[in-house]
Protein backbone atom coordinates (compact mmCIF):
# COMPACT_ATOMS: atom_id res chain seq x y z
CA UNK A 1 -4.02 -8.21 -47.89
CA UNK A 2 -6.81 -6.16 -46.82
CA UNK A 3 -6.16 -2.73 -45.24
CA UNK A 4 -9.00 -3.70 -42.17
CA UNK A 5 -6.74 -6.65 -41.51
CA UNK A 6 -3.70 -5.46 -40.70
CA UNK A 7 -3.09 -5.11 -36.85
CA UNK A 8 -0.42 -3.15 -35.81
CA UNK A 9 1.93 -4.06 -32.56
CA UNK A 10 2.64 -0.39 -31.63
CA UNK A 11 0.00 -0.30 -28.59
CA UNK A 12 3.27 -0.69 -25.56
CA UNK A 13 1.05 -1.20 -22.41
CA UNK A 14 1.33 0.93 -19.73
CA UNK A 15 3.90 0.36 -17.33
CA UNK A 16 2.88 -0.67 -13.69
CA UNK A 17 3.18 2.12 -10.59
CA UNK A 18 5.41 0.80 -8.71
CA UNK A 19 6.35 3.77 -6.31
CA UNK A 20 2.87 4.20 -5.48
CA UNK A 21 2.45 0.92 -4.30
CA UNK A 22 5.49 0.93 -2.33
CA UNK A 23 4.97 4.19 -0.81
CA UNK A 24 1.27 2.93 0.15
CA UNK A 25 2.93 0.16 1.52
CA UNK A 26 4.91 2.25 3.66
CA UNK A 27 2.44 4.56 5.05
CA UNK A 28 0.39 1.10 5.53
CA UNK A 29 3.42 0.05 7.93
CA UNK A 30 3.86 2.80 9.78
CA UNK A 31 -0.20 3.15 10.54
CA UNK A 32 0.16 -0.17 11.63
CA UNK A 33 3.14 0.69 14.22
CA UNK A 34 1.58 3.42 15.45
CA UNK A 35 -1.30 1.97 16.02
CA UNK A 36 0.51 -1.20 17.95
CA UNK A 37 2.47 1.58 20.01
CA UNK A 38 -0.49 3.88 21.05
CA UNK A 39 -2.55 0.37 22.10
CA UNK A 40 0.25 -0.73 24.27
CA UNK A 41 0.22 2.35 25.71
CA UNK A 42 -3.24 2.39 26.62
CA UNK A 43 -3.02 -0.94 27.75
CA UNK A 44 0.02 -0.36 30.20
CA UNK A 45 -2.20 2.22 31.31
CA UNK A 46 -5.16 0.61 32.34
CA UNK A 47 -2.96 -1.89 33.95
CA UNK A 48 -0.99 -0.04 36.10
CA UNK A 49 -4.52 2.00 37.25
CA UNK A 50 -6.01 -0.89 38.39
CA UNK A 51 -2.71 -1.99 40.56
């Protein structure tokens, strides 16, 4: 067997970031709550100034 044959299975790939994803998840769902809350707001607003 030649020595430029030989492939070796040491190579582990790398493990996925799993945190990271779930805490941009997170800061993804609370941008999108805030941003639900604050255009309620300014919709309740402009509603009751035009009563």
């Amino acid at each position: 067997m030649d020595a430029n044959n030989v492939t070796t299975t040491t190579l582990i790939p790398p493990a996925p970031i799993h945190p990271m994803h779930g805490a941009l998840k997170a800061i993804l769902i609370l941008t999108l709550f805030v941003a639900t809350f604050l255009a309620c707001m300014v919709c309740l607003h402009v509603y009751y100034h035009f009563l």
